[in-house]
N, C-alpha and C. Protein backbone atom coordinates (compact mmCIF):
# COMPACT_ATOMS: atom_id res chain seq x y z
N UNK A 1 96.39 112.21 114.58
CA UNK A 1 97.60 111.53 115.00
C UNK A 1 97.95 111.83 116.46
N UNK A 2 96.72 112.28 117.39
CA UNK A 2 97.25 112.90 118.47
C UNK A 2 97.70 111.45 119.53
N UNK A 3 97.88 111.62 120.07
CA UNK A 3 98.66 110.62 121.25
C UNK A 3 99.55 109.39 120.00
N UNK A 4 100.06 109.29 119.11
CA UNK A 4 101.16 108.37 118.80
C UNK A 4 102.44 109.02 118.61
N UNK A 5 103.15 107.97 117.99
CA UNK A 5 104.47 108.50 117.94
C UNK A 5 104.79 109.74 116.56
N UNK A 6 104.22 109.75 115.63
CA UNK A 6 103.84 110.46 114.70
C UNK A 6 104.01 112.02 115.58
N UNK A 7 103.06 111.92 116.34
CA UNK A 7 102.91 113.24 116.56
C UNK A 7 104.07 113.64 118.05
N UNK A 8 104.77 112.47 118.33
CA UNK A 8 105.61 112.98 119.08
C UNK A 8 107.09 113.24 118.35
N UNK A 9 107.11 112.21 117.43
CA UNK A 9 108.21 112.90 116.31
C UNK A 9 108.11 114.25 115.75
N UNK A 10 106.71 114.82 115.52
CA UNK A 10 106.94 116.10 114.73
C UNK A 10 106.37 115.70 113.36
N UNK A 11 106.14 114.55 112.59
CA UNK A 11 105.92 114.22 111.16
C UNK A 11 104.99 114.64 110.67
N UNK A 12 105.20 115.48 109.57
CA UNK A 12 103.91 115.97 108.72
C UNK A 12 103.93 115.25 107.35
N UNK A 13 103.30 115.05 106.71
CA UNK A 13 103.00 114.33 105.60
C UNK A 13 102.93 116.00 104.53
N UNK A 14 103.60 115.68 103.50
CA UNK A 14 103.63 117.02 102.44
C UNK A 14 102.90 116.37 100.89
N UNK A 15 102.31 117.37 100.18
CA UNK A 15 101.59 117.13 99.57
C UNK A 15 102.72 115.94 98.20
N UNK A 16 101.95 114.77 97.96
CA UNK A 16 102.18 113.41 96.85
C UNK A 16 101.51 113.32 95.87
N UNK A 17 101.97 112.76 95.23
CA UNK A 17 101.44 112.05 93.97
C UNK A 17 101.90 111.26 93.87
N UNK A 18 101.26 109.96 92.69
CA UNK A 18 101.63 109.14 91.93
C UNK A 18 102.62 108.02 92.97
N UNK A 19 103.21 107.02 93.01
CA UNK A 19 104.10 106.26 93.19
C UNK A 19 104.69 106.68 94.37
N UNK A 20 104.79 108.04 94.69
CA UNK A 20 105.45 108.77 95.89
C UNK A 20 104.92 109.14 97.14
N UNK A 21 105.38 109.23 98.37
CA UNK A 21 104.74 109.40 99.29
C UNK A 21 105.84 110.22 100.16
N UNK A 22 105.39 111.58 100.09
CA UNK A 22 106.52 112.57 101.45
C UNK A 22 106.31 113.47 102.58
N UNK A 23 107.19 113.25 103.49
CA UNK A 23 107.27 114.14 104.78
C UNK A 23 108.20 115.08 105.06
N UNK A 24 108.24 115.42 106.52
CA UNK A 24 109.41 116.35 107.10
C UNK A 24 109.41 115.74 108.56
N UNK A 25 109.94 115.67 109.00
CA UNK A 25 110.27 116.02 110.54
C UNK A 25 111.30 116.69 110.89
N UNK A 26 111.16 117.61 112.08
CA UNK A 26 111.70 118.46 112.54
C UNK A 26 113.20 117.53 113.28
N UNK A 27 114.32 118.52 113.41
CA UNK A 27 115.47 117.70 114.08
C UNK A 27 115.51 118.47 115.62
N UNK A 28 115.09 118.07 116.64
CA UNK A 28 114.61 118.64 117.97
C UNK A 28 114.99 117.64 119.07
N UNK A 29 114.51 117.58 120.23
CA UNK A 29 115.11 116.89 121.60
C UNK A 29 114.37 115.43 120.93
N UNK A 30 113.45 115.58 120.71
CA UNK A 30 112.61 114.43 120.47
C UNK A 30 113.22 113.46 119.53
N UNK A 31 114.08 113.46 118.52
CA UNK A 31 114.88 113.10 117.16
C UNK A 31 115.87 113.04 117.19
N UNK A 32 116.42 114.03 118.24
CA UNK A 32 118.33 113.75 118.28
C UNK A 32 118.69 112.82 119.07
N UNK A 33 120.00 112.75 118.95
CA UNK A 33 121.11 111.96 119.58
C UNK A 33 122.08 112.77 120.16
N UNK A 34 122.19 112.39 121.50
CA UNK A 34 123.04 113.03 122.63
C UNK A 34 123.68 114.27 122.43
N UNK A 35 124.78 114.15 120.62
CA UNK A 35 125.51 114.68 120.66
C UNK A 35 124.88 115.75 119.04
N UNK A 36 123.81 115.95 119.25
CA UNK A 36 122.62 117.17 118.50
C UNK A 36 122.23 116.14 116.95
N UNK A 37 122.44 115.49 116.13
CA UNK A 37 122.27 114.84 114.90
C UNK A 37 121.36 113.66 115.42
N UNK A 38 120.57 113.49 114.41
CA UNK A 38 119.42 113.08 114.12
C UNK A 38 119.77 111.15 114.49
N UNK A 39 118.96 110.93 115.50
CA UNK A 39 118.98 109.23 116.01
C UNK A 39 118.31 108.52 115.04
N UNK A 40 119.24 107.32 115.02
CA UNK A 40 119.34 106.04 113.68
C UNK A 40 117.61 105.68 114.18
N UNK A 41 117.19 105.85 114.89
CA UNK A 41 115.79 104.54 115.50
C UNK A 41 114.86 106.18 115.14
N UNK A 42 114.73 107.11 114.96
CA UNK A 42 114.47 108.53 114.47
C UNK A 42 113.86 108.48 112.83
N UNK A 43 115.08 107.83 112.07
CA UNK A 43 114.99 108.00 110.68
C UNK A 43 114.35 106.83 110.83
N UNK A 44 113.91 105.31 111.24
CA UNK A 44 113.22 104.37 111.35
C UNK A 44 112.49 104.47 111.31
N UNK A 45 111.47 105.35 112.12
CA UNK A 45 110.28 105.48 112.49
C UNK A 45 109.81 106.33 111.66
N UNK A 46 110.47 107.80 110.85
CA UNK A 46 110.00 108.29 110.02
C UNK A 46 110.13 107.92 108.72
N UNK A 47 110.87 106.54 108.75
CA UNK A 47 110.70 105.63 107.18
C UNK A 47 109.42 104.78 107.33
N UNK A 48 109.18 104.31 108.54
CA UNK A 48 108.04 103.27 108.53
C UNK A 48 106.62 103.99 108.77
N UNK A 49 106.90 105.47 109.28
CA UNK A 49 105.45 106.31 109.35
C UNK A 49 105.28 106.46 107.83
N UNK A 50 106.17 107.04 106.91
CA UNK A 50 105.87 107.45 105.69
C UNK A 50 105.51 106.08 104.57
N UNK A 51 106.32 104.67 105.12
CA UNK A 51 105.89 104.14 103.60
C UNK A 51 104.65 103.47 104.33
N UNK A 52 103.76 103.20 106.08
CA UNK A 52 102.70 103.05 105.87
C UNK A 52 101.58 103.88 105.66
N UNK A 53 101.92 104.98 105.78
CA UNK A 53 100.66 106.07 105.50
C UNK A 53 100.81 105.71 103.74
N UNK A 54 101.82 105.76 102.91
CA UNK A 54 101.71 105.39 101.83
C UNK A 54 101.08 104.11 101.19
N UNK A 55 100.98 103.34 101.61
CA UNK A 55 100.43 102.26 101.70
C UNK A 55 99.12 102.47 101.91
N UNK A 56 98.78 103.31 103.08
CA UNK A 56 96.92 103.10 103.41
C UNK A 56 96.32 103.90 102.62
N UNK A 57 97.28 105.16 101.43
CA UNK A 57 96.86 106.09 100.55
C UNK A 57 96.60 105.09 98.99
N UNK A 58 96.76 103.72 99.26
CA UNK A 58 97.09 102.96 97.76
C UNK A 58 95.97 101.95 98.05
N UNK A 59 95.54 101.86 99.24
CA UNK A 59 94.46 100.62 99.49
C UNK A 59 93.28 100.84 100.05
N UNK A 60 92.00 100.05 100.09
CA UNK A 60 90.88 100.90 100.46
C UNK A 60 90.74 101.33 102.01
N UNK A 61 89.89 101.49 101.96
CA UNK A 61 89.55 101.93 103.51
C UNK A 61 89.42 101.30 105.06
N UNK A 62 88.75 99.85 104.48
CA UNK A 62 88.74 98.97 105.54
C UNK A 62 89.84 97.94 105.67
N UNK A 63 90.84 98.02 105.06
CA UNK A 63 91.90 97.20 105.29
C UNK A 63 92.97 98.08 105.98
N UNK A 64 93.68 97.27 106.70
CA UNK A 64 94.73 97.92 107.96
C UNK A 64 96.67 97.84 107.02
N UNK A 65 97.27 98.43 107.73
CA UNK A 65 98.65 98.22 107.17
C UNK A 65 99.45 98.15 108.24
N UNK A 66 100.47 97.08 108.60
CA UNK A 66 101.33 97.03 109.98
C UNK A 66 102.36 96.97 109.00
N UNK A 67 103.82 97.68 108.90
CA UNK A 67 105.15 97.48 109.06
C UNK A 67 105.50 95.95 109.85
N UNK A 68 106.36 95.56 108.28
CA UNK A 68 106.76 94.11 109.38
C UNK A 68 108.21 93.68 109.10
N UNK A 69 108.98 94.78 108.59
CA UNK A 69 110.47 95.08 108.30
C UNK A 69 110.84 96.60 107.70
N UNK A 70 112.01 97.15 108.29
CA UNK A 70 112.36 97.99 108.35
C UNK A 70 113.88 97.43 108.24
N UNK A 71 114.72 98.20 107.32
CA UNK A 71 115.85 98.29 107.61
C UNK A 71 116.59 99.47 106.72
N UNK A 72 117.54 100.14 107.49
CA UNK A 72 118.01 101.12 107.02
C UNK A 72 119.83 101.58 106.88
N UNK A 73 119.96 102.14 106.04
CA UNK A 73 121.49 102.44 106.40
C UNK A 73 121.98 104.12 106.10
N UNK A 74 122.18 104.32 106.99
CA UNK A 74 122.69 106.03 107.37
C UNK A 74 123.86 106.66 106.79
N UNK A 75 123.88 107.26 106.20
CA UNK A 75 125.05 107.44 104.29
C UNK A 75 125.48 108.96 105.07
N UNK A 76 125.17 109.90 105.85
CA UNK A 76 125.66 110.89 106.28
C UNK A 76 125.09 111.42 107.63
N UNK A 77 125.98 112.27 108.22
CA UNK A 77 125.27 113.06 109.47
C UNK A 77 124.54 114.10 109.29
N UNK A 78 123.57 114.33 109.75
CA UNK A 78 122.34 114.90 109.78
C UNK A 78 123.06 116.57 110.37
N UNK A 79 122.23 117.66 109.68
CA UNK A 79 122.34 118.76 110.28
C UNK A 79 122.27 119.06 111.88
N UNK A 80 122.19 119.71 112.69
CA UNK A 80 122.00 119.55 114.26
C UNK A 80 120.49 120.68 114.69
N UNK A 81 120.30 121.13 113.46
CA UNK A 81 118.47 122.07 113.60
C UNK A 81 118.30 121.77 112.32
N UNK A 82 116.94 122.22 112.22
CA UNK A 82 116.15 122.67 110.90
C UNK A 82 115.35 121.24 110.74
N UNK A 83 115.22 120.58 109.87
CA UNK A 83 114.38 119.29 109.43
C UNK A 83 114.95 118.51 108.22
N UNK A 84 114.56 117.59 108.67
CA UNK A 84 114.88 116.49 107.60
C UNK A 84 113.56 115.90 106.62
N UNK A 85 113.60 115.35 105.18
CA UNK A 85 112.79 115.00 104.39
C UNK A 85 112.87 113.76 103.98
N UNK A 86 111.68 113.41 104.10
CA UNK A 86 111.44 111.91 103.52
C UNK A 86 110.73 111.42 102.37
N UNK A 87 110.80 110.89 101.25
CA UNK A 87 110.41 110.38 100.06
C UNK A 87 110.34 108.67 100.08
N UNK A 88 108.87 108.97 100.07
CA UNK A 88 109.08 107.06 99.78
C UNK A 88 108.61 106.86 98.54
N UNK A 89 109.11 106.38 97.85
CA UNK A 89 108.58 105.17 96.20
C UNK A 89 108.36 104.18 96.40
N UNK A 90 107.50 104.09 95.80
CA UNK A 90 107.08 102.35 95.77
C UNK A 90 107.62 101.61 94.85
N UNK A 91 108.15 100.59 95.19
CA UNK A 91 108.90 99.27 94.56
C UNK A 91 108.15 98.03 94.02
N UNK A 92 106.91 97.75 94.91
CA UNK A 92 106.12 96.59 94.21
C UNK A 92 104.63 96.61 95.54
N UNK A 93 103.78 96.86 95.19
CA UNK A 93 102.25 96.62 95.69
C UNK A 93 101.94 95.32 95.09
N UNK A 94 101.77 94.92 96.07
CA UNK A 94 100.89 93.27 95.83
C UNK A 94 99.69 93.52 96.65
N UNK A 95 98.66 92.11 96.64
CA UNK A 95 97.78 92.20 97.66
C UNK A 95 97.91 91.81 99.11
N UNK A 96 99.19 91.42 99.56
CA UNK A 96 99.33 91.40 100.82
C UNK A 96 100.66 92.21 101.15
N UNK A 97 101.20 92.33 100.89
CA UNK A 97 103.09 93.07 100.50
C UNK A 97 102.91 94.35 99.66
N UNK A 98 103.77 95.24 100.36
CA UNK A 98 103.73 96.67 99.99
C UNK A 98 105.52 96.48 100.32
N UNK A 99 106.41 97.00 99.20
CA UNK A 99 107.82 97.24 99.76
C UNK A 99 107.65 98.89 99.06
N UNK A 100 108.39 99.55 100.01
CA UNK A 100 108.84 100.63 100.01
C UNK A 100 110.71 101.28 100.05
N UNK A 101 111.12 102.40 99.26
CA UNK A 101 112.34 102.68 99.26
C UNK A 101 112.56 104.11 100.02
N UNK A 102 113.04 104.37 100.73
CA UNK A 102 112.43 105.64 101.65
C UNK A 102 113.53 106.53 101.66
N UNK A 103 114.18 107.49 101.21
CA UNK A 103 115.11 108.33 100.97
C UNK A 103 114.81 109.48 101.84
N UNK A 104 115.42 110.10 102.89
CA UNK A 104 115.78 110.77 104.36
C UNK A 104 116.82 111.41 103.26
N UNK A 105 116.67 113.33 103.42
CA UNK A 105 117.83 113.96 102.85
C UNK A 105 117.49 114.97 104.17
N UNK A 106 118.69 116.36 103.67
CA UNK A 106 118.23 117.77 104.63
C UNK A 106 117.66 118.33 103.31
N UNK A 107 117.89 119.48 104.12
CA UNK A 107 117.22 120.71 103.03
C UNK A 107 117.55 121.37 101.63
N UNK A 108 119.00 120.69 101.98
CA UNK A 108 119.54 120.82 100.55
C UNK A 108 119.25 119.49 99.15
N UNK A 109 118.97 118.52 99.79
CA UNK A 109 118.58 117.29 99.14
C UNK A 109 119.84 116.39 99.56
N UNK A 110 120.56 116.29 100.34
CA UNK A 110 122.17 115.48 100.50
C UNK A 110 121.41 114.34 101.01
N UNK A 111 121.79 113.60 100.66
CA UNK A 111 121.25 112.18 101.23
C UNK A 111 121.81 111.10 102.51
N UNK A 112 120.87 111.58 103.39
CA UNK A 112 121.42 111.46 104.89
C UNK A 112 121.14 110.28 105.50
N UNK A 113 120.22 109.09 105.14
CA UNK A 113 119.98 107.64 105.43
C UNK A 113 118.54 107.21 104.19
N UNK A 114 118.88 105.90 104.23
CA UNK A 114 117.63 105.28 102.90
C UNK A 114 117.20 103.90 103.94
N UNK A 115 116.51 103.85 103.44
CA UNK A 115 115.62 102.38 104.10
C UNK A 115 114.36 101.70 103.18
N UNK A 116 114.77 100.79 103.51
CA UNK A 116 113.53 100.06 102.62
C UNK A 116 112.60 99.14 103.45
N UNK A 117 111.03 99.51 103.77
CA UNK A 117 110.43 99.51 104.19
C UNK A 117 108.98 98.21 103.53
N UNK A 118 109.11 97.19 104.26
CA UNK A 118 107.83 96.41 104.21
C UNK A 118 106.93 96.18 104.66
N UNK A 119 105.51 96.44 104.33
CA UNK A 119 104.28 96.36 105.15
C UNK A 119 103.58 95.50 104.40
N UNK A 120 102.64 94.85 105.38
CA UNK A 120 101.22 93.89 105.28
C UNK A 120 100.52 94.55 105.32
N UNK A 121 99.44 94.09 104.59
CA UNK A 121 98.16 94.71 104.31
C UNK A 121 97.01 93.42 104.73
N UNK A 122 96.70 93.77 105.56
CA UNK A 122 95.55 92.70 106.82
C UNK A 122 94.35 93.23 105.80
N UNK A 123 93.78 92.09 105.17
CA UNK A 123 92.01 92.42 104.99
C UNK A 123 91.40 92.08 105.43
């Protein structure tokens, strides 16, 4: 993941199973907002990193996955250190359409923004 945004967010992918797909990213200069809590376009990018890596973990090898909607809504303020967690479920795999439900908590599990995430699957 070296030179993308992945790796300039901080996102690690944590061990999944089944239907689920999860991360962390760190809450740092790179993720915040001016005033230390975690930027709305932040939790975007770590909803659309997690439900397409989930996606390319559900389909074979030579087919690609682009994000081609994202939308999210932010239910609390984010701690100002430590990291935030991401859980995506899957909602419906087709052969071209992947929707995803992407749940952003802290460390306690409080639920800090959700998004639901759609990707294409190019064969």
């Amino acid at each position: 993941m070296e030179g993308t945004m992945v790796r300039t967010l901080g996102i690690e992918f944590l061990p999944s199973d089944g239907d689920e797909f999860k991360g962390v990213m760190p809450i740092n200069s790179a993720t915040r907002q001016y005033f230390g809590v975690v930027h709305g376009g932040a939790y975007l990018a770590f909803a659309e990193t997690l439900a397409g890596a989930a996606s390319c973990s559900i389909v074979s090898s030579d087919v690609k996955v682009c994000g081609i909607q994202v939308t999210g809504n932010h239910i609390a303020m984010s701690p100002t250190e430590g990291f935030v967690y991401g859980k995506a479920t899957l909602i419906q795999a087709g052969a071209t359409l992947h929707v995803w439900n992407v749940d952003i908590t802290d460390a306690e599990g409080k639920l800090l923004s959700t998004e639901r995430v759609t990707n294409y699957v190019l064969q």
